[in-house]
Structures are given as C-alpha cells and as structure tokens.
Protein backbone atom coordinates (compact mmCIF):
# COMPACT_ATOMS: atom_id res chain seq x y z
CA UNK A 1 -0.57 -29.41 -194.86
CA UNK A 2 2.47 -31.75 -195.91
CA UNK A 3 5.11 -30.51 -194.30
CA UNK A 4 4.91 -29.72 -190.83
CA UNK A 5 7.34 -27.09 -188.83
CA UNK A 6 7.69 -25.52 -185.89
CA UNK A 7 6.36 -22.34 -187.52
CA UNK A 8 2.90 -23.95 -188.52
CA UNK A 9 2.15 -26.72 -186.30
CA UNK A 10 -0.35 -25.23 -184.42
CA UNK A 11 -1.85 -23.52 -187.65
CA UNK A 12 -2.17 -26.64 -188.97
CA UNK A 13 -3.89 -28.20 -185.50
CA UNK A 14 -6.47 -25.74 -185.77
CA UNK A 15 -7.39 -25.95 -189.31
CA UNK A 16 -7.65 -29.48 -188.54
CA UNK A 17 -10.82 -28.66 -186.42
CA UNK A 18 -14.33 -30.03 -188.42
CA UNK A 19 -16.29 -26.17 -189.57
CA UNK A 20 -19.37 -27.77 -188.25
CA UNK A 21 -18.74 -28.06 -184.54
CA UNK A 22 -19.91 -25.94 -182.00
CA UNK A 23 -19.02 -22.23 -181.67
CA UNK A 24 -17.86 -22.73 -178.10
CA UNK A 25 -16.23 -26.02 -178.59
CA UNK A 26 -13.95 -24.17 -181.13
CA UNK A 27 -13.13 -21.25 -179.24
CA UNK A 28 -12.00 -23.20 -176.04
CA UNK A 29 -10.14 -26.06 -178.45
CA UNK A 30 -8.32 -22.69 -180.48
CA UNK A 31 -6.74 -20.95 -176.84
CA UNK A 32 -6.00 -24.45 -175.89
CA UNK A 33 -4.17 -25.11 -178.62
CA UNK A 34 -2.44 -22.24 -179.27
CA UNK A 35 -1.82 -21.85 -175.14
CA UNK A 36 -0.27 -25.51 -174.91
CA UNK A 37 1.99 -25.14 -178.08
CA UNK A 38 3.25 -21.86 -176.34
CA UNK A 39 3.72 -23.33 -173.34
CA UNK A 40 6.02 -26.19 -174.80
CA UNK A 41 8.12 -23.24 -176.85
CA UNK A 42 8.55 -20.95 -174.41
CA UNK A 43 10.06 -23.92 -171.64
CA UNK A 44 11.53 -26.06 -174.74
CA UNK A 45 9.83 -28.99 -173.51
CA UNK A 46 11.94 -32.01 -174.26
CA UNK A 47 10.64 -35.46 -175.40
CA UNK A 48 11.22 -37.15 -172.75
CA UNK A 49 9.28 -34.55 -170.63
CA UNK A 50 6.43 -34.97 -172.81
CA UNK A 51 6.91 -38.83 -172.62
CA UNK A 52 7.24 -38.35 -168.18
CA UNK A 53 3.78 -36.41 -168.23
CA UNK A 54 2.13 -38.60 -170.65
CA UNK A 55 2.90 -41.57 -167.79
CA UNK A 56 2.12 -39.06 -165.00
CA UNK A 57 -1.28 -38.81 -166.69
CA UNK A 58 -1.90 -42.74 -167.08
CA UNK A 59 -0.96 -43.57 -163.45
CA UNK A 60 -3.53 -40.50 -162.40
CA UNK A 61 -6.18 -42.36 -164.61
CA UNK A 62 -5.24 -45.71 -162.88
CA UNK A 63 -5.83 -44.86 -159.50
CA UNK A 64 -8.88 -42.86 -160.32
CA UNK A 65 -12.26 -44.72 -159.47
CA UNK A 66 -16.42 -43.70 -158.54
CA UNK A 67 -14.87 -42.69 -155.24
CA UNK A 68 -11.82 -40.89 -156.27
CA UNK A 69 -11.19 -38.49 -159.09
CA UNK A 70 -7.50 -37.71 -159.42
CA UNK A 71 -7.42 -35.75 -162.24
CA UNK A 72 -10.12 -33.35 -160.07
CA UNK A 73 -7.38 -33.38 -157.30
CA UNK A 74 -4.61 -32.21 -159.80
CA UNK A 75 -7.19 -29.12 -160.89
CA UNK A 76 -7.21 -28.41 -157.04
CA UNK A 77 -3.71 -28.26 -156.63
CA UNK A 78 -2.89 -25.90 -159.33
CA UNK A 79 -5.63 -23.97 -158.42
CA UNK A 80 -7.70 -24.42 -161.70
CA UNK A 81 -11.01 -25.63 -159.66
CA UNK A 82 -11.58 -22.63 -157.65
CA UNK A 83 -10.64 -20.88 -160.51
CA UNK A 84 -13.35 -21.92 -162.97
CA UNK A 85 -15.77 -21.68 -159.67
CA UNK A 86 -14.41 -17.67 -159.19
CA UNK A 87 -15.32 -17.40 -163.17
CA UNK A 88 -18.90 -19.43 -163.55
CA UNK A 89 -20.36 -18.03 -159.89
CA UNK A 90 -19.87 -14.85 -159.55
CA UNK A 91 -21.68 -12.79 -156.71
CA UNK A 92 -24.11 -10.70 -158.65
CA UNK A 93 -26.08 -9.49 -155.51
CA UNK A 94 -23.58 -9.60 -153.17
CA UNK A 95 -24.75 -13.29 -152.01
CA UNK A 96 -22.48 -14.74 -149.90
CA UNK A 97 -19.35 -16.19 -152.17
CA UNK A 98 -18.82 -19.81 -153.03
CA UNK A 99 -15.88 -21.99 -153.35
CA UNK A 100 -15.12 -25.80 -154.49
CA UNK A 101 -17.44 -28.68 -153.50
CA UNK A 102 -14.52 -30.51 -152.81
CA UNK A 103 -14.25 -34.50 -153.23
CA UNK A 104 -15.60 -35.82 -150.31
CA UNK A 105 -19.08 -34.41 -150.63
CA UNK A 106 -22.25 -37.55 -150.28
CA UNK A 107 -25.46 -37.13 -151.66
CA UNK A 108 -29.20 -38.51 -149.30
CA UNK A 109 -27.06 -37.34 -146.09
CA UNK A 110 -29.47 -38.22 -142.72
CA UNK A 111 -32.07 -35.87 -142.63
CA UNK A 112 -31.95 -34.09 -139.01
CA UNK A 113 -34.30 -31.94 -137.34
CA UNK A 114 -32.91 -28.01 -136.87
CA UNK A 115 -30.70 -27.92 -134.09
CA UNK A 116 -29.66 -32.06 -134.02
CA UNK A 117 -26.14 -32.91 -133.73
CA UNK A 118 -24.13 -34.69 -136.48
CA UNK A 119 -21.83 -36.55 -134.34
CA UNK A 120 -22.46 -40.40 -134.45
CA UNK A 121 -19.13 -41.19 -133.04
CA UNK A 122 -16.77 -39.01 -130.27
CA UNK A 123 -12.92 -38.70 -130.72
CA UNK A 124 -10.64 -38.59 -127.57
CA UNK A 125 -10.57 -34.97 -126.80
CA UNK A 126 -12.36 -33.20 -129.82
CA UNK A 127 -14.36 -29.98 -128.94
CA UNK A 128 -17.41 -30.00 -130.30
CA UNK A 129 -19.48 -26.31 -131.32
CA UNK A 130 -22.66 -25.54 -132.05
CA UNK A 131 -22.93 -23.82 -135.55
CA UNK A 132 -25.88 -21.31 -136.49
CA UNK A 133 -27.14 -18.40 -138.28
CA UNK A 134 -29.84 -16.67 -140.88
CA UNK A 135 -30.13 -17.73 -144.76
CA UNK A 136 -31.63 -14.34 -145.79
CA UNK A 137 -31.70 -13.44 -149.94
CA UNK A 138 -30.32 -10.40 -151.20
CA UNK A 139 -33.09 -7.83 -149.67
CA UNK A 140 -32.49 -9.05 -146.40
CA UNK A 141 -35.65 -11.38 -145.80
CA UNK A 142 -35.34 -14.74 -144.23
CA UNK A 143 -36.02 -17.38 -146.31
CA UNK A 144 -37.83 -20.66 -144.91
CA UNK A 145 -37.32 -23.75 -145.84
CA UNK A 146 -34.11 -23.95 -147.19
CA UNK A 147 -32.05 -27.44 -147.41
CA UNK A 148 -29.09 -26.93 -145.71
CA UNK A 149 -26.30 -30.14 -146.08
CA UNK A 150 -23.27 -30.33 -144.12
CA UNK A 151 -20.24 -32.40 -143.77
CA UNK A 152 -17.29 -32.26 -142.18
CA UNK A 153 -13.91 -33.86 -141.24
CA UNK A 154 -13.53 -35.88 -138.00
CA UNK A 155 -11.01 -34.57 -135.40
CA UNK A 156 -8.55 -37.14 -136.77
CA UNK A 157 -8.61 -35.52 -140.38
CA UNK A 158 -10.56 -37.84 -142.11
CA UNK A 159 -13.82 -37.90 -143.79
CA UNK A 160 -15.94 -40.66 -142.55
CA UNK A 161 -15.48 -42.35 -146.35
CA UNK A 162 -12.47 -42.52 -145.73
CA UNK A 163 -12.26 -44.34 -142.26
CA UNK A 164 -13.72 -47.49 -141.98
CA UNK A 165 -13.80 -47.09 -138.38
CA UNK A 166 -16.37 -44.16 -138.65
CA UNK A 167 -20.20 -44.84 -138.71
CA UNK A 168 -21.89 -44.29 -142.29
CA UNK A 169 -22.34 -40.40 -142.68
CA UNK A 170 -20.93 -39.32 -139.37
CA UNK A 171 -20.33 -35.46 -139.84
CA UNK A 172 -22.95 -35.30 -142.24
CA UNK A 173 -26.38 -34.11 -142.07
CA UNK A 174 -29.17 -32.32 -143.87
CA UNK A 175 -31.28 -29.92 -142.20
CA UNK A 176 -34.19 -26.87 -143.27
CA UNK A 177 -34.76 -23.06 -142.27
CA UNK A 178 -36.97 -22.36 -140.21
CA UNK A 179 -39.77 -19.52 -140.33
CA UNK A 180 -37.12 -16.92 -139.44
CA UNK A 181 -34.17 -18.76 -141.49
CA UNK A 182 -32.79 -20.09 -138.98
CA UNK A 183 -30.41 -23.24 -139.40
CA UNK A 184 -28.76 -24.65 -136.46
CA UNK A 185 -26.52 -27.96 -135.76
CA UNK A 186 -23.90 -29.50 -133.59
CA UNK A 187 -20.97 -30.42 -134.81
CA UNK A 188 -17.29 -30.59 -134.12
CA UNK A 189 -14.38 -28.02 -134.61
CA UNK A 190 -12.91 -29.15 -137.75
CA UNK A 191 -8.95 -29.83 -137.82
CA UNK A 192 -6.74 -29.24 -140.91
CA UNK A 193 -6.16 -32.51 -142.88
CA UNK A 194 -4.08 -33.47 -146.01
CA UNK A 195 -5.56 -34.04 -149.55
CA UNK A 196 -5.00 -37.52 -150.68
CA UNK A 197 -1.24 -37.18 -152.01
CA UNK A 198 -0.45 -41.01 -152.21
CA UNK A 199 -1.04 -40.77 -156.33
CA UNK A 200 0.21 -38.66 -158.87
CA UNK A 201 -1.52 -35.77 -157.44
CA UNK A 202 0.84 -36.13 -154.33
CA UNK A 203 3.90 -36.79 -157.47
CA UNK A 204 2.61 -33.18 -158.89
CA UNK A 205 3.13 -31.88 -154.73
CA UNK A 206 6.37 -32.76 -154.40
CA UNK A 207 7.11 -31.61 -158.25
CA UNK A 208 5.77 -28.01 -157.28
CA UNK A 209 7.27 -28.19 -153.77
CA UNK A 210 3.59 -27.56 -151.90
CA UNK A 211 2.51 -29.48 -148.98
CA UNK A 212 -1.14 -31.23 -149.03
CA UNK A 213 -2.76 -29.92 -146.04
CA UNK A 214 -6.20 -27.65 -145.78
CA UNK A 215 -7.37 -25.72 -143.39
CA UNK A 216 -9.94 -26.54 -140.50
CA UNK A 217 -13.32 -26.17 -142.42
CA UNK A 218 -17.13 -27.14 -142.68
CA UNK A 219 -18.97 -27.63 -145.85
CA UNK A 220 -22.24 -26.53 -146.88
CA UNK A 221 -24.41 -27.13 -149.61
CA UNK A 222 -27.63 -24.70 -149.56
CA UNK A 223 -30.61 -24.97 -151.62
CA UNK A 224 -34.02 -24.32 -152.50
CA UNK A 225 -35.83 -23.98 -155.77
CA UNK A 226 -35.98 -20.52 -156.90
CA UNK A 227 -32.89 -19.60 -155.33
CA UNK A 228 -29.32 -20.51 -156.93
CA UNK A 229 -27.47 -23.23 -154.86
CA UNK A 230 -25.00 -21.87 -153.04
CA UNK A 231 -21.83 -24.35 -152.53
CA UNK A 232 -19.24 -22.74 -149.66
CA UNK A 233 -17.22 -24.03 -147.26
CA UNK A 234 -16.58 -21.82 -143.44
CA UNK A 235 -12.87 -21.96 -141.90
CA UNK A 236 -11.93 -21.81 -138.62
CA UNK A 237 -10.43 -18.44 -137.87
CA UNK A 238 -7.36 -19.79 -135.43
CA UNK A 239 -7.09 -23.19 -138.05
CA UNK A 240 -3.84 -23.32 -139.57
CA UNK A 241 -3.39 -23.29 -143.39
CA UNK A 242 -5.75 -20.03 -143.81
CA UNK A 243 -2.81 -18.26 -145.92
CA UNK A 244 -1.18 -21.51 -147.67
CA UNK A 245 -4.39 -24.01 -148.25
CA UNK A 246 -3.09 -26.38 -150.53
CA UNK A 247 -6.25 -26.20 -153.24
CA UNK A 248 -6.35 -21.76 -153.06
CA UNK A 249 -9.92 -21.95 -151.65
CA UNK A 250 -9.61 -19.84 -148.68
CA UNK A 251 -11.80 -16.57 -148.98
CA UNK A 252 -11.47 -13.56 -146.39
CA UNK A 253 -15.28 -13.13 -146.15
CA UNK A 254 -15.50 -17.54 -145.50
CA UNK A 255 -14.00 -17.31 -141.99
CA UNK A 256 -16.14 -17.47 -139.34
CA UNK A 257 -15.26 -17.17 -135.25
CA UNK A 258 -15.89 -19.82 -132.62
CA UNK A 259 -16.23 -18.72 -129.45
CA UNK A 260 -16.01 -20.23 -125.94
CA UNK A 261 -19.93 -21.70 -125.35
CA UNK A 262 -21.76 -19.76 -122.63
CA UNK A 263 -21.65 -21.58 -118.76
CA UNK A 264 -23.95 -24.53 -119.23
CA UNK A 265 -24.30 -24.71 -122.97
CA UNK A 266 -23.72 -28.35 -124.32
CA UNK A 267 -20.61 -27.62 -126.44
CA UNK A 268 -17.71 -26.15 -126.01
CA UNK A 269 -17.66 -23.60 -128.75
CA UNK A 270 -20.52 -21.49 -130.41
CA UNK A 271 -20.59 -20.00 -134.15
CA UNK A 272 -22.63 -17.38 -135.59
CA UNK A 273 -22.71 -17.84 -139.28
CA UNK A 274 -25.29 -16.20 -141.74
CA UNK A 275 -25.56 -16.94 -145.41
CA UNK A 276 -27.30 -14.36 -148.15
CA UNK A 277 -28.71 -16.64 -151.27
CA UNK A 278 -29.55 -15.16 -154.55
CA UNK A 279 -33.34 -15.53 -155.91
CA UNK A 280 -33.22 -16.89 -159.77
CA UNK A 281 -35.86 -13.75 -160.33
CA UNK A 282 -32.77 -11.43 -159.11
CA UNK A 283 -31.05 -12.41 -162.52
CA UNK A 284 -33.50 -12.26 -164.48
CA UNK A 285 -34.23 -8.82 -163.43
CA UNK A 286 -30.82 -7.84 -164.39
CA UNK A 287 -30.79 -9.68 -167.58
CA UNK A 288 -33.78 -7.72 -168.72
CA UNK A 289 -31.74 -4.46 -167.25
CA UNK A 290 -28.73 -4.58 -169.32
C-alpha cells in the first residue's frame, strides 16, 4: 500500500503479516494491532508522547538484569500478570486458586525436614508463627509426598536477595507431605513491603498515582508429578494493603488467620492453612467428557 492514512494504517499493518506464520501468532499480533492503533485514536496520542514512552521503555530495559525484570514489574502494576494467571489457571476442580509467582522467587531452596523453621537470622521484635495444614486433591484424599517451597519477606520488608545483611535463603525452605498431607514450618509473620519503584516501574507509579506497597504474605510453590503445580501466595488477614495491593493479587479465598500460639508453644502465632491440588488425570477426564 503506497499511500498510507489514518483510515488504513492498521489495514495495512496487518496485511503486512507473512501468510505462513502461526495461527496463534496471527491472532494475538491482529487484536494487538488493531487494540494499540485504537488506543492511540481514541486518546490522540501526540508524538512526543509516543517519543516519552519509547524512552520510558529503554530506561526499563536498562535497569533490567538476571535478577531483575522490569518490564515483569510494569505487567504487575497494571495488573496484566495476575491477569494472564486468572486466564491460563483456572480452577477446574475447585483446587485451591493461584496467583503470581512474583519476582523474588529462588530455585534449590534448603531442603528442611516437616516441621523445621526457616529462620536463619532474628529481627528485633518480629513474631514468628508456625504455619500448617493438609494438601488433599480434589476428592478429598491426602496426598503424600508433595514438595512444598516457601519464601517469604523478612520483618524489615525485604527478601533476603535483596539484603546483603541476610544469610543466603533465609525465609526460604523446601519441605514434603507427609503420609496424612501434612506440611508444617516455622516462619515469621510477614509485613507489607514496597515493590522495587526506584526504575521506570516506580516512573509508571507515580504516572498512575498508585503507591508500591503489598500486603503481608507467604509464598508457596506446591508440586508433585501427576498433579498440576499450584503457585499461590497466603495474606495475613489483619496485614494492611488487602483491598489496595499494588500488583491486584489479593484473592478472598488466599487469606488465612493467625492466631495467638497456645501457652507453651514455641511461636507466637499459629496458622491453619490447607491446600486442594488438581490430579493431571482430573483433566483428562474432563477433556474426554466434553
């Protein structure tokens, strides 16, 4: 096409688009297209927007590295992660609901006995809580031998990655079911913290008017073959930040209850917390159903 309007501009991107490429790769590239050209109509974007965001995006690629992805930040922030997670994992078999893996997850965490604490260093007046409960699957039986990471913030709101004054993997561990399902650890009562907003993520904050903070939460990653991995995270019912978490990944049925530890226990808090994990055979069955 030699002469390019407003009219057919994004006509002409799509015809642009090789025949011989993937089904799927043209049907997300044709809404994308014809999304982002509507997008710039309907708000009239100027040039020098364009030109702004185009710099936004450069300085979000220059402070991303292996240990921080800022454009993965940015999907958090306008809610796009948690989002595609909502879309790809839905509950099928009413398994317990997932939400975003988040960025400071670490792969080979210590491997802990049921029941061991996670702590490697203590924090001037953190309360620590012992965390436990049943991975069942869908009919209700306990399943043994599941690998159950965790991970966690310390109680002054960082990630042990990102304090150099924190042992290597403190507030992490990986533990396993046992007979009856069972998973148990110590750990501490997580605090609400701030998502990295020194970068252009933190530029996009202030742009939208949000603040950075998340609620008080602990991660889990649970897995076992023949099950589907089940990636969650459990807030602290009193935490702040349960209605305004700055990355939308706050789910009603994610909020668990610590309560005061019994006279003598060895924590200060205790929290019941069972998980329900769908088989891969559950999907299959209902693939062959429909």
């Amino acid at each position: 096409m030699r002469n390019i309007t407003l009219e057919n501009i994004t006509e002409a991107v799509v015809a642009s688009m090789d025949g011989a490429i993937p089904e799927r790769n043209r049907e997300i590239m044709v809404a994308a297209l014809k999304h982002i050209h509507a997008f710039m109509k309907e708000v009239n974007l100027t040039y020098d927007e364009w030109l702004e965001a185009m710099e936004w995006m450069r300085r979000a690629g220059d402070i991303s590295d292996d240990a921080r992805n800022e454009f993965i930040l940015i999907s958090d922030i306008i809610g796009v992660e948690v989002l595609a997670d909502m879309l790809d994992k839905k509950p099928t078999h009413n398994e317990t609901i997932s939400t975003v893996l988040g960025p400071f997850y670490r792969d080979n965490p210590p491997v802990l006995p049921n029941g061991s604490s996670i702590i490697q260093k203590d924090f001037d007046k953190q309360e620590t809580v012992r965390v436990s409960g049943r991975i069942c699957d869908t009919d209700g039986n306990p399943v043994a031998g599941v690998t159950v990471d965790v991970w966690e913030d310390a109680p002054n709101g960082l990630y042990e990655q990102q304090d150099p004054d924190q042992p290597d993997y403190n507030l992490r561990g990986r533990l396993m079911t046992d007979q009856d399902g069972r998973y148990e650890f110590v750990g501490i009562r997580p605090v609400p913290y701030p998502i990295p907003y020194d970068g252009a993520a933190g530029e996009l904050l202030k742009y939208m008017g949000h603040h950075p903070w998340r609620p008080g939460h602990i991660h889990f990653m649970i897995m076992k073959d023949g099950f589907k991995t089940l990636i969650s995270q459990i807030y602290d019912s009193e935490t702040e930040y349960l209605d305004n978490d700055s990355v939308f990944a706050v789910k009603e049925d994610l909020i668990g209850t610590l309560q005061p530890a019994p006279d003598g226990a060895d924590t200060d808090y205790v929290m019941t917390f069972d998980f329900v994990i769908r088989s891969d055979a559950k999907l299959v069955q209902m693939a062959a159903a429909e």
